[in-house]
Protein backbone atom coordinates (compact mmCIF):
# COMPACT_ATOMS: atom_id res chain seq x y z
CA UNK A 1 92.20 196.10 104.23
CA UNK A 2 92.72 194.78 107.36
CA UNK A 3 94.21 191.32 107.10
CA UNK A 4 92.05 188.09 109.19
CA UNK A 5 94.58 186.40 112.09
CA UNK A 6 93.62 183.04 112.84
CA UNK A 7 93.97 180.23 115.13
CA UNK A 8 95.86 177.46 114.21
CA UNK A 9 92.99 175.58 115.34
CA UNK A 10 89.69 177.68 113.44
CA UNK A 11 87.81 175.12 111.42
CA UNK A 12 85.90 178.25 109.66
CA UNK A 13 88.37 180.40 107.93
CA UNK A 14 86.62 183.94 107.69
CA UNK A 15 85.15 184.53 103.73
CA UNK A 16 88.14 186.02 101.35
CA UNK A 17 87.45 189.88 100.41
CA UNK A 18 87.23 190.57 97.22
CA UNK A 19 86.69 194.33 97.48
CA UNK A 20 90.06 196.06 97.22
CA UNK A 21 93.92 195.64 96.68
CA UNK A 22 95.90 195.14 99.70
CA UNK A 23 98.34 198.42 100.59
CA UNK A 24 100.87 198.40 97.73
CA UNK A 25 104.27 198.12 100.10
CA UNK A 26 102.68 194.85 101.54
CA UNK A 27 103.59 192.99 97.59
CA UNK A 28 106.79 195.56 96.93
CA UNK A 29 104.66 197.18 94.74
CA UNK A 30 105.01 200.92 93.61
CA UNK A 31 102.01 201.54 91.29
CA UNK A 32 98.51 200.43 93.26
CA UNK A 33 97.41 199.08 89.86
CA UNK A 34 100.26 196.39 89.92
CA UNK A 35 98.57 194.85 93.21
CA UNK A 36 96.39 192.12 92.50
CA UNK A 37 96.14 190.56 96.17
CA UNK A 38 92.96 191.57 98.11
CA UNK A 39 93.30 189.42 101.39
CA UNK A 40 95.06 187.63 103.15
CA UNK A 41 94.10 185.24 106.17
CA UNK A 42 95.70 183.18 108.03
CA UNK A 43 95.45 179.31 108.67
CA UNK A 44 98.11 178.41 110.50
CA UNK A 45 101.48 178.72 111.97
CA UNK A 46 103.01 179.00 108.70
CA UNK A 47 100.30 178.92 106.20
CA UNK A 48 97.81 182.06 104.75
CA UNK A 49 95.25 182.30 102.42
CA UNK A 50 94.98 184.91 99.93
CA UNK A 51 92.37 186.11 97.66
CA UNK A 52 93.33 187.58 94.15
CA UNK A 53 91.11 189.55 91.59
CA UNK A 54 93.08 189.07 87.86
CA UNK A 55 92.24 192.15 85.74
CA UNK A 56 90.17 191.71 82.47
CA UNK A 57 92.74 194.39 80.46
CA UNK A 58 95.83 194.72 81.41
CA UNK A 59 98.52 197.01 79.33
CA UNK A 60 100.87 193.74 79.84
CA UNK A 61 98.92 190.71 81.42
CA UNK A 62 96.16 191.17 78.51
CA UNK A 63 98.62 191.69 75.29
CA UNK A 64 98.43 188.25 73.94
CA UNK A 65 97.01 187.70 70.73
CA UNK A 66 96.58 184.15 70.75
CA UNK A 67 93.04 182.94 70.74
CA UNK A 68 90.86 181.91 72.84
CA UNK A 69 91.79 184.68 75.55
CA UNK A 70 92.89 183.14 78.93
CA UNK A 71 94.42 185.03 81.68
CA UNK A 72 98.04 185.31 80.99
CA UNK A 73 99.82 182.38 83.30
CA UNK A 74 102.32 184.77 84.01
CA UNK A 75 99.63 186.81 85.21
CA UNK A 76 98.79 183.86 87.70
CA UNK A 77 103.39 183.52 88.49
CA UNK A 78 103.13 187.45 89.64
CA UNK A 79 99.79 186.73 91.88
CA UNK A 80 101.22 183.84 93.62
CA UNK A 81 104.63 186.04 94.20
CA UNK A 82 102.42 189.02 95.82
CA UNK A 83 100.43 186.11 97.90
CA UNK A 84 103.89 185.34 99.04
CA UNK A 85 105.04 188.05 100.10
CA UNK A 86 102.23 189.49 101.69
CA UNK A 87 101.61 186.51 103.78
CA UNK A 88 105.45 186.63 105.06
CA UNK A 89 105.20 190.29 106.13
CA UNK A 90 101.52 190.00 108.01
CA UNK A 91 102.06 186.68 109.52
CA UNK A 92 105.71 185.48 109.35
CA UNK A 93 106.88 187.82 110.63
CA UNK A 94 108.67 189.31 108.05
CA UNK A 95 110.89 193.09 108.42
CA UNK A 96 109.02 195.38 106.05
CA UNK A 97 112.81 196.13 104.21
CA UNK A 98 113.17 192.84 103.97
CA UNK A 99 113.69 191.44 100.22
CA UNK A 100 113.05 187.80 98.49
CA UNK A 101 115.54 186.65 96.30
CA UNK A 102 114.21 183.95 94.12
CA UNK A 103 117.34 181.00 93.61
CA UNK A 104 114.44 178.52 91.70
CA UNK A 105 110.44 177.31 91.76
CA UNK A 106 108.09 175.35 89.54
CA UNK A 107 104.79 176.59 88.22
CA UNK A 108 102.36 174.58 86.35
CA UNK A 109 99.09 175.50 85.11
CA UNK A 110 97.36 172.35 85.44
CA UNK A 111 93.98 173.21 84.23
CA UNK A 112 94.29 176.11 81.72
CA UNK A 113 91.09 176.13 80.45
CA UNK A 114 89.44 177.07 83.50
CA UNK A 115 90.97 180.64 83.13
CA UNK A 116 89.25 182.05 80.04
CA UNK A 117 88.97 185.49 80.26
CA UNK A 118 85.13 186.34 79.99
CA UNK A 119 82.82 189.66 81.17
CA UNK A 120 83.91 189.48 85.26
CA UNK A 121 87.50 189.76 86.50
CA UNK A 122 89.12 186.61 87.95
CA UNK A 123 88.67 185.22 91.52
CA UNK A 124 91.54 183.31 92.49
CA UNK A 125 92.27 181.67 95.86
CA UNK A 126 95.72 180.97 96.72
CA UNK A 127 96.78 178.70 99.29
CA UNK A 128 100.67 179.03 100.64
CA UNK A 129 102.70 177.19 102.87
CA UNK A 130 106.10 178.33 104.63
CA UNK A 131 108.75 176.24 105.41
CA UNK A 132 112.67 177.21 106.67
CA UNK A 133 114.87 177.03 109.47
CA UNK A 134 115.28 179.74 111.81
CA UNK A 135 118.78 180.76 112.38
CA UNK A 136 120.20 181.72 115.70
CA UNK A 137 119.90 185.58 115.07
CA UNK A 138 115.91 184.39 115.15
CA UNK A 139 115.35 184.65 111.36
CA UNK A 140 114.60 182.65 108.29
CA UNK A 141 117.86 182.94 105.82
CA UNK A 142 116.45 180.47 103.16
CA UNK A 143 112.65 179.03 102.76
CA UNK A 144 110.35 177.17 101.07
CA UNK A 145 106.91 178.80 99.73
CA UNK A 146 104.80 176.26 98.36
CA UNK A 147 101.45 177.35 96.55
CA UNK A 148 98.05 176.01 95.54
CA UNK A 149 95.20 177.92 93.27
CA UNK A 150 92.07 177.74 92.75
CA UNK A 151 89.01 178.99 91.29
CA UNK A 152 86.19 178.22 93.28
CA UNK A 153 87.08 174.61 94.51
CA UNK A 154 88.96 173.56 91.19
CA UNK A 155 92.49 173.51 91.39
CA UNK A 156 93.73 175.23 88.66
CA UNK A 157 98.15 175.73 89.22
CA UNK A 158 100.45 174.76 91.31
CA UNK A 159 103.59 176.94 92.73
CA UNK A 160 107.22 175.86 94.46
CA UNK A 161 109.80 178.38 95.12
CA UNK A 162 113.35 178.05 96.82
CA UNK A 163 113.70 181.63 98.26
CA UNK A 164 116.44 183.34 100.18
CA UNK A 165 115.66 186.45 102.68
CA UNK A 166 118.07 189.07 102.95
CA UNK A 167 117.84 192.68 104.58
CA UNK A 168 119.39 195.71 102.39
CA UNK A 169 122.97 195.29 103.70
CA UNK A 170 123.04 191.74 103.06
CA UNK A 171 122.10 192.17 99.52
CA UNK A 172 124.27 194.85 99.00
CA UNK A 173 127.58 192.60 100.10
CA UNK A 174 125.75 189.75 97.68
CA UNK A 175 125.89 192.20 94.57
CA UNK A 176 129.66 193.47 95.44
CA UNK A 177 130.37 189.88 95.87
CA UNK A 178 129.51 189.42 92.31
CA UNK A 179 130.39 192.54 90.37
CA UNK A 180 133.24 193.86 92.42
CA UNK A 181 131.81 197.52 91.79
CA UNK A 182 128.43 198.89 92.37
CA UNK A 183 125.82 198.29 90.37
CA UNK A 184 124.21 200.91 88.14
CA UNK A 185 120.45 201.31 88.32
CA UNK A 186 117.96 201.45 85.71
CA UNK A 187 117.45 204.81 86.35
CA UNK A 188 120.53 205.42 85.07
CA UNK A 189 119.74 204.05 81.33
CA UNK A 190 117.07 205.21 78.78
CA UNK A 191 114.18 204.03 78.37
CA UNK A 192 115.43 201.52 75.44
CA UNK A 193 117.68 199.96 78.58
CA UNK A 194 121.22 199.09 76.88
CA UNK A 195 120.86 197.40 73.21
CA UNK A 196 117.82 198.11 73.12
CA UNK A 197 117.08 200.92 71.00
CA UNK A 198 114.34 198.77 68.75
CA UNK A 199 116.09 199.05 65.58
CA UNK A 200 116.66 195.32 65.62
CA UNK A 201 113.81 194.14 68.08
CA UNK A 202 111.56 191.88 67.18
CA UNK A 203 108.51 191.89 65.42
CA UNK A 204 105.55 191.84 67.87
CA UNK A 205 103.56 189.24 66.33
CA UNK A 206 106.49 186.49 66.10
CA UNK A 207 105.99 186.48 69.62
CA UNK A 208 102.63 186.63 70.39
CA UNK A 209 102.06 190.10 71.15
CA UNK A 210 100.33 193.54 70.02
CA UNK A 211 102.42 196.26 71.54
CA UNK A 212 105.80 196.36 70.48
CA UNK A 213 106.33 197.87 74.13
CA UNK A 214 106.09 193.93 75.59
CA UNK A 215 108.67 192.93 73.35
CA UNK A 216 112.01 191.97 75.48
CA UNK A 217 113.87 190.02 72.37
CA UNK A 218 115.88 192.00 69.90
CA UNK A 219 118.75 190.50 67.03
CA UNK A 220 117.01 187.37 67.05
CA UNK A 221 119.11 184.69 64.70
CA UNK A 222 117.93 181.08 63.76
CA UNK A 223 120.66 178.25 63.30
CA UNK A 224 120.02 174.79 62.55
CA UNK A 225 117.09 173.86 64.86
CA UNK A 226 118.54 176.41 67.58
CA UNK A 227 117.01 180.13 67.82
CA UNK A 228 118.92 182.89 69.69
CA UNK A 229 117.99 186.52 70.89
CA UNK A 230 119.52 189.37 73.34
CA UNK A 231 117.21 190.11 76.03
CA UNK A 232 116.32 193.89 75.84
CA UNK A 233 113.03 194.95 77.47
CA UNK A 234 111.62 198.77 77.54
CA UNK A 235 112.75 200.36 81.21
CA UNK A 236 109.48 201.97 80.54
CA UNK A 237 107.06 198.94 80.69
CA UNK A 238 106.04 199.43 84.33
CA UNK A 239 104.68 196.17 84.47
CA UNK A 240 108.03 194.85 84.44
CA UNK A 241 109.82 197.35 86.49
CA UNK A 242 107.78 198.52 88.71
CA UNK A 243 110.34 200.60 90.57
CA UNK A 244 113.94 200.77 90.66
CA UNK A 245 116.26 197.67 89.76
CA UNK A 246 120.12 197.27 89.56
CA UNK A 247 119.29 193.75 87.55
CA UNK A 248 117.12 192.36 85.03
CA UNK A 249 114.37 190.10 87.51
CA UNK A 250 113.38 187.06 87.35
CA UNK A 251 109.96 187.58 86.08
CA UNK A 252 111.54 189.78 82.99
CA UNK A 253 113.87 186.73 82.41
CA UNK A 254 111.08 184.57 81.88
CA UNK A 255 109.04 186.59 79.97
CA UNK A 256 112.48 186.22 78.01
CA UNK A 257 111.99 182.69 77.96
CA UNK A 258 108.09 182.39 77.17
CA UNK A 259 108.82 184.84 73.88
CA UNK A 260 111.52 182.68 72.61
CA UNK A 261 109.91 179.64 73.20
CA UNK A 262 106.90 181.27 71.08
CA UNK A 263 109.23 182.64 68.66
CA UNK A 264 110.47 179.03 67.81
CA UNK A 265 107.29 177.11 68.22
CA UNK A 266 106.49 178.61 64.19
CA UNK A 267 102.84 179.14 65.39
CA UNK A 268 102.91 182.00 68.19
CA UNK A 269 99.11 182.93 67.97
CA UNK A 270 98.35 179.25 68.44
CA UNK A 271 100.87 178.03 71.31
CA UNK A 272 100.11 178.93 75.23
CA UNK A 273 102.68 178.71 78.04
CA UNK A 274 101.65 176.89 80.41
CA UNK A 275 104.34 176.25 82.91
CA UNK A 276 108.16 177.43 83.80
CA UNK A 277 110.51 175.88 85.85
CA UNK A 278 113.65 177.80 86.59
CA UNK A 279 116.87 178.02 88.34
CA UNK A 280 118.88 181.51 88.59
CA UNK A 281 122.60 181.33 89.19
CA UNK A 282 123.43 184.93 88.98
CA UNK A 283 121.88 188.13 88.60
CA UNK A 284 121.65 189.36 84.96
CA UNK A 285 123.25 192.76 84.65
CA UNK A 286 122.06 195.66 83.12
CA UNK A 287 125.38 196.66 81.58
CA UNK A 288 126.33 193.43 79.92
CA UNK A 289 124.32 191.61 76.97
CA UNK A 290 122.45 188.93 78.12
CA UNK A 291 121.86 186.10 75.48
CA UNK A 292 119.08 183.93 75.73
CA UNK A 293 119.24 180.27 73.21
CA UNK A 294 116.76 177.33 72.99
CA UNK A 295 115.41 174.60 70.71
CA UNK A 296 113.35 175.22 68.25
CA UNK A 297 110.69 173.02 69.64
CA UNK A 298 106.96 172.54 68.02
CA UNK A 299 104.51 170.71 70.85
CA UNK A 300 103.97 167.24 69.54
CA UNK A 301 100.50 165.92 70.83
CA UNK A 302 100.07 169.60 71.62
CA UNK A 303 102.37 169.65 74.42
CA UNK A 304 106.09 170.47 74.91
CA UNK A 305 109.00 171.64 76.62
CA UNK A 306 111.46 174.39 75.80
CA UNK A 307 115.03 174.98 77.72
CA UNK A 308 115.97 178.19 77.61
CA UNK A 309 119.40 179.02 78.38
CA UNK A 310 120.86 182.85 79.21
CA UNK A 311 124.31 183.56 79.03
CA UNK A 312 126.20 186.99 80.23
CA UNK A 313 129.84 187.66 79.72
CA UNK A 314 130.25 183.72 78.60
CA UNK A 315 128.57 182.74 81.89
CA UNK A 316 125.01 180.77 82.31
CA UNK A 317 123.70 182.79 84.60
CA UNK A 318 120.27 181.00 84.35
CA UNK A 319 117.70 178.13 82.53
CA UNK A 320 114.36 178.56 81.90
CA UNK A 321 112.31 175.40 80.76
CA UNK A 322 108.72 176.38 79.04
CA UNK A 323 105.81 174.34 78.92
CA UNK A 324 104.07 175.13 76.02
CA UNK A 325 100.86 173.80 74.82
CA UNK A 326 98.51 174.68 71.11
CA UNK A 327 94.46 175.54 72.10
CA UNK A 328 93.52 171.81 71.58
CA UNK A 329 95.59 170.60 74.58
CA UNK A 330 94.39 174.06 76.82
C-alpha cells in the first residue's frame, strides 16, 4: 500500500482503500493479522486520514459473550493507536525506531450501536490530528493525537491521547531511571507470566468471556462493595503481546480494568464498555504483582462509571475509569 500525500490545500481527499493491511512495522506490529489499518492519507500539515477494516472473528477482539455482538470497543482503542502511529511515521515525520509512550487519553464510544457486528467486516474512518512542540534538536518530545471515527458519515467515538516520543536510548535511561536494574523481558517468563499459573484465575464467564486464554484477573476477592484481583494475563495471547515487552502495556492494563469492572457489575453478559479514560504513572513490571481494586458499581439508568486503581510494590502506578453501559442504553 502506498500511502496518498496531500496538499494542505486539496479539497478532494483521494477515496480510502479498503483492500489490504498497511506493512506491519508501519503500526509496531509483528503478526500481519494484528494490523487493522489499510490507508492512510494525508490532509494536512499535521492531520491524516486512515481507513480501518475491524475483523468479524477475532481470537481476542471477538471473545465476548455478551449479546447483541458489537465490535469490541477495545477493538476500536487498538485501531485508533495503529492510525496513530502510522500517520506519525508516513507524514510526521517520525524515525522508524522511534516508540510512543502513552502518559494518558480519553476514548468514548459515543454511538455504540452503530457497531453491531453483522455478515461484512467493519469500515471505519479515522480522522487524527497532531499537535506538539518541536524541540531544538528538531523533534517532537511530547504530543497531542486527537481522533475522530466514523462509519460512513456517522460519528461513532472519539479519541485524546497525551503521548511522549522517545528513541531506544531514551527509553532505556527512562526504565533504569525507574527500576535501577534492567528489566527482564517476557521472554524470559512462561507462558503463565509470573502468578499466573491459572490455578486461581478467574472463571471466564464472570468476566464476559469464552476462552479462558483472555482472562488477565486471577485471586479475585470481594470486600464490602470493593472487588480486588492481581493482573496476570497469558504471555501467549498474541493479541496482547504482540512481540517482546519488558512491562505489562497499557492496552493489557485496561483490558485489566474492563474485566473488573464486568466482574463487579453482577451481570457480565449484559454490561458493555463503552469508554476508558486513563492516566499511567509508571510502568507495571513484570516481576512484581500488580493489584488492580474498584467499586463494585451496577449502571443505574444503564450507564456508569468504574475507577479502577493498580497498585505495584504499594505504589499507584495507574487509574483506569470504565464506562460501562447494559444493551438498553447501547
Amino acid at each position: 500500500m502506498t500511502p496518498h500525500a496531500a496538499p494542505e490545500t486539496s479539497s478532494a481527499p483521494a477515496e480510502l482503500s479498503f483492500g489490504r493491511t498497511v506493512d506491519r512495522s508501519l503500526v509496531h506490529r509483528t503478526a500481519v493479522s494484528e494490523v487493522f489499518v489499510t490507508d492512510v492519507q494525508q490532509l494536512a500539515a499535521r492531520k491524516v486520514r486512515t481507513a480501518v477494516q475491524l475483523p468479524l472473528t477475532h481470537g481476542y477482539y471477538s471473545d465476548h459473550l455478551q449479546r447483541p455482538a458489537v465490535f469490541d470497543a477495545l477493538l476500536l482503542l487498538e485501531s485508533g493507536r495503529q492510525a496513530a502511529i502510522a500517520g506519525s511515521h508516513v507524514f510526521m515525520g517520525l524515525a522508524p525506531n522511534t516508540m510512543m509512550i502513552v502518559d494518558r487519553f480519553r476514548f468514548s464510544l459515543d454511538q455504540p450501536g452503530g457497531l453491531t457486528i453483522g455478515t461484512r467486516p467493519g469500515h471505519i474512518r479515522i480522522d487524527t490530528a497532531y499537535d506538539g512542540k518541536i524541540n531544538k534538536r528538531g523533534r517532537v518530545r511530547n504530543g497531542q493525537v486527537a481522533q475522530r471515527y466514523f462509519v460512513g458519515d456517522t460519528e461513532v467515538a472519539t479519541h485524546e491521547m497525551d503521548v511522549l516520543f522517545l528513541n531506544p536510548h531514551e527509553n532505556e535511561v527512562l526504565r533504569h531511571s525507574q527500576r535501577g536494574t534492567p528489566a527482564p523481558m517476557t521472554s524470559d517468563f512462561g507462558d503463565h507470566g509470573p502468578g499466573g499459573d491459572g490455578s486461581r484465575q478467574v472463571p471466564a464467564h464472570e468476566v464476559g468471556r469464552a476462552n479462558p486464554l483472555n482472562v488477565v484477573l486471577s485471586r479475585a476477592e470481594r470486600f464490602g462493595e470493593r472487588v480486588g484481583a492481581e493482573v496476570t494475563p497469558r504471555f501467549d495471547n498474541r493479541a496482547l503481546f504482540d512481540h517482546e515487552y519488558d512491562h505489562l502495556p497499557a492496552m493489557t492494563l485496561v483490558e485489566a480494568a474492563r474485566q473488573l469492572a464486568l466482574l463487579g457489575s453482577g451481570e457480565p453478559l449484559g454490561t458493555y464498555a463503552v469508554g476508558f479514560e486513563a492516566g499511567f504513572s509508571r510502568f507495571a513490571e513484570l516481576d512484581d504483582v500488580v493489584r488492580a481494586e474498584a467499586p463494585r458499581a451496577v449502571p443505574l439508568d444503564g450507564r456508569g462509571e468504574v475507577p479502577v486503581r493498580f497498585v505495584q510494590d504499594g505504589n499507584e502506578i495507574a487509574q483506569v475509569t470504565v464506562t460501562v453501559a447494559t444493551k438498553e442504553a447501547l
